[in-house]
Protein backbone atom coordinates (compact mmCIF):
# COMPACT_ATOMS: atom_id res chain seq x y z
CA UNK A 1 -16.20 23.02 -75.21
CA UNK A 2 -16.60 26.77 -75.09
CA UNK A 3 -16.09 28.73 -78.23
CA UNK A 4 -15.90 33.02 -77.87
CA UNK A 5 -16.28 35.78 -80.06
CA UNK A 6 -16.34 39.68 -78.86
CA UNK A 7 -16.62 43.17 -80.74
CA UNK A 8 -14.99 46.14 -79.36
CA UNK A 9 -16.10 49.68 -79.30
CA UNK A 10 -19.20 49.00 -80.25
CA UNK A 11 -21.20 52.16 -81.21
CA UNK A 12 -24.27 51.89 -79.03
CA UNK A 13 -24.94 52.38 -75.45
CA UNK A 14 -24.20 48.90 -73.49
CA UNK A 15 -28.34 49.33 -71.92
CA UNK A 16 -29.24 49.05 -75.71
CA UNK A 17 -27.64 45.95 -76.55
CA UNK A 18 -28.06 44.59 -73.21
CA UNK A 19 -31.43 44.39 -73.69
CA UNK A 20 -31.63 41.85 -76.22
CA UNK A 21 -28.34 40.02 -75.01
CA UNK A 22 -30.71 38.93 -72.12
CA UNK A 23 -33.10 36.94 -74.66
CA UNK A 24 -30.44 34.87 -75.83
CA UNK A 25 -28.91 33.13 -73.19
CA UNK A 26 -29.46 29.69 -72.91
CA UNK A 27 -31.00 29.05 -76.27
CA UNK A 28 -30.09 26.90 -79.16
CA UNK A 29 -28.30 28.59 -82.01
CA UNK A 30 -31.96 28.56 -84.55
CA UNK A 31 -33.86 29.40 -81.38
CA UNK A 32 -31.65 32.60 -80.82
CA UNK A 33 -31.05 33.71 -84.74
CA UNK A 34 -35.47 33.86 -85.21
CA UNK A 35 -35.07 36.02 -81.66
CA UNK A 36 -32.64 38.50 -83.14
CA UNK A 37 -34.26 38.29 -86.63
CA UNK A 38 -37.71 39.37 -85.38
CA UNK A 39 -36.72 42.81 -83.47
CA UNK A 40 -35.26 45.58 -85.73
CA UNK A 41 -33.19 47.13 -83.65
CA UNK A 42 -29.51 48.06 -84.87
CA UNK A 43 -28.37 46.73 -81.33
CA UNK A 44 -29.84 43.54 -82.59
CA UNK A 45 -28.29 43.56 -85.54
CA UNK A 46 -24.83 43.79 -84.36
CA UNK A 47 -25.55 41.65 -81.21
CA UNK A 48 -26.36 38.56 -84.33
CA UNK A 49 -22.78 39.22 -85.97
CA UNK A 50 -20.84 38.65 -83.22
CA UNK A 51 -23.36 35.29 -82.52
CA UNK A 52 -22.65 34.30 -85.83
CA UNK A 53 -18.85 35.23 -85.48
CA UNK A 54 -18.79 32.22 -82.73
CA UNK A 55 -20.62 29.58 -84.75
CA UNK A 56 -18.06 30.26 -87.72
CA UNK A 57 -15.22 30.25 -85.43
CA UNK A 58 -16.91 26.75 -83.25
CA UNK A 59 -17.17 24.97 -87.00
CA UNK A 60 -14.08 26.04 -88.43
CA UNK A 61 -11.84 26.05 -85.58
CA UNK A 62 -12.76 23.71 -83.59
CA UNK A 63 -15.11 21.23 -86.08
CA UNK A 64 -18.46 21.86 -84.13
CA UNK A 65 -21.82 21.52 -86.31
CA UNK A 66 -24.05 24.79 -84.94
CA UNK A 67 -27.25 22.83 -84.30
CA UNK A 68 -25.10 21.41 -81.19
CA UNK A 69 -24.86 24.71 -79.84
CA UNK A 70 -26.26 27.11 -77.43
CA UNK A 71 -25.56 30.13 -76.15
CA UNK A 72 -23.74 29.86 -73.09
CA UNK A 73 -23.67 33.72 -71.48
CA UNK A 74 -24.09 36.81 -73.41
CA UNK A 75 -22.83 40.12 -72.16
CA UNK A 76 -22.10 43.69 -72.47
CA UNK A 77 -19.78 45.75 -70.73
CA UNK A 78 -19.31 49.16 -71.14
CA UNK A 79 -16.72 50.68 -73.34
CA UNK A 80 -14.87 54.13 -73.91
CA UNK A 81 -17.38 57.25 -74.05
CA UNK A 82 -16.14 60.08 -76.18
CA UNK A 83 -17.11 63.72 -75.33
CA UNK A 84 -18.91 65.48 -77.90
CA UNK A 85 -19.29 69.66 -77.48
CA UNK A 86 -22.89 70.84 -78.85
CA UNK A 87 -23.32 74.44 -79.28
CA UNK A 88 -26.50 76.12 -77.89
CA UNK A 89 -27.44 79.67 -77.39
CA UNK A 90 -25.51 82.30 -75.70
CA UNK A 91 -22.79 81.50 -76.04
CA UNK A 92 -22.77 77.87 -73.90
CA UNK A 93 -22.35 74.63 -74.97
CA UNK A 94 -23.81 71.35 -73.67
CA UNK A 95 -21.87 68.19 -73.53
CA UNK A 96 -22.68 64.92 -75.48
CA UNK A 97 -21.73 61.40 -74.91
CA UNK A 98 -21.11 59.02 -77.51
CA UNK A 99 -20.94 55.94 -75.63
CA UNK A 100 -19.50 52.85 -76.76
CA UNK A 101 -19.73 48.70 -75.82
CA UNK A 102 -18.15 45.93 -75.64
CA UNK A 103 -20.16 42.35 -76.39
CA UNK A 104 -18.74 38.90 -75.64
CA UNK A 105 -21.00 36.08 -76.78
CA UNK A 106 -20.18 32.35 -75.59
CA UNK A 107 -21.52 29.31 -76.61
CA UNK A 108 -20.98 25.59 -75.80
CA UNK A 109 -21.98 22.04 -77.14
CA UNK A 110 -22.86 20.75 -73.59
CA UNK A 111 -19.73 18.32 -74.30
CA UNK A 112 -18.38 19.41 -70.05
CA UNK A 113 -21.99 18.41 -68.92
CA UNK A 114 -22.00 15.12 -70.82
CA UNK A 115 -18.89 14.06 -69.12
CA UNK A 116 -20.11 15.26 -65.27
CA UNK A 117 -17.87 18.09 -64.82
C-alpha cells in the first residue's frame, strides 16, 4: 500500500530541496530520518516534516507500523515564483525571484511486491 503526503508553496527553490530528496529514496523510514537529521539545511528540515507527515498519516489512517516502511519516490516540482522589485542606483531597479516548491513524499510497506504485482 502507498501512503502520500505533499506541502505546497514551499519557500525554497525546488534545486534546494531536490538535493536531499534524492538521498531518500528507497530507504527505510530510520535509515532516511538519521539522513535528514545529519545535514542542517532548512530544505532538510522541511523535506523531514512532510516524511513524517506520511508515517503519521500510514499509522493512523491506514494502521501501518513505520519500521515497515520505505520511501517509495520523493520529489519536487516547482511552484509559483513571486516577483520581487529591488531598488539600486540611478534610478533602476533589478528584479528578484522568490521561488517556491512543491514536495510529494511516498512511501510503501512492500505489501504489492509481496503479493507479485
Amino acid at each position: 500500500m502507498q501512503v502520500k503526503a505533499q506541502t505546497k508553496y514551499l519557500r525554497r527553490g525546488s534545486r534546494k530541496v531536490r538535493r536531499y530528496a534524492r538521498l531518500i529514496v528507497g530507504r527505510d523510514i530510520g535509515e532516511a530520518r538519521g539522513i535528514l537529521a545529519v545535514h542542517t539545511s532548512p530544505a532538510c528540515r522541511e523535506l523531514e516534516k512532510v516524511l513524517e507527515s506520511a508515517v503519521a498519516n500510514a499509522e493512523n489512517n491506514f494502521g501501518i507500523e513505520a519500521d515497515e516502511l520505505r520511501v517509495a519516490t520523493a520529489y519536487v516540482d516547482e511552484g509559483l515564483t513571486i516577483p520581487r522589485i529591488k531598488p539600486r542606483a540611478r534610478g533602476r531597479a533589478d528584479r528578484i525571484r522568490k521561488r517556491t516548491c512543491h514536495v510529494t513524499v511516498i512511501l510503501t510497506d512492500d505489501e504489492d511486491e509481496e503479493m507479485g504485482r
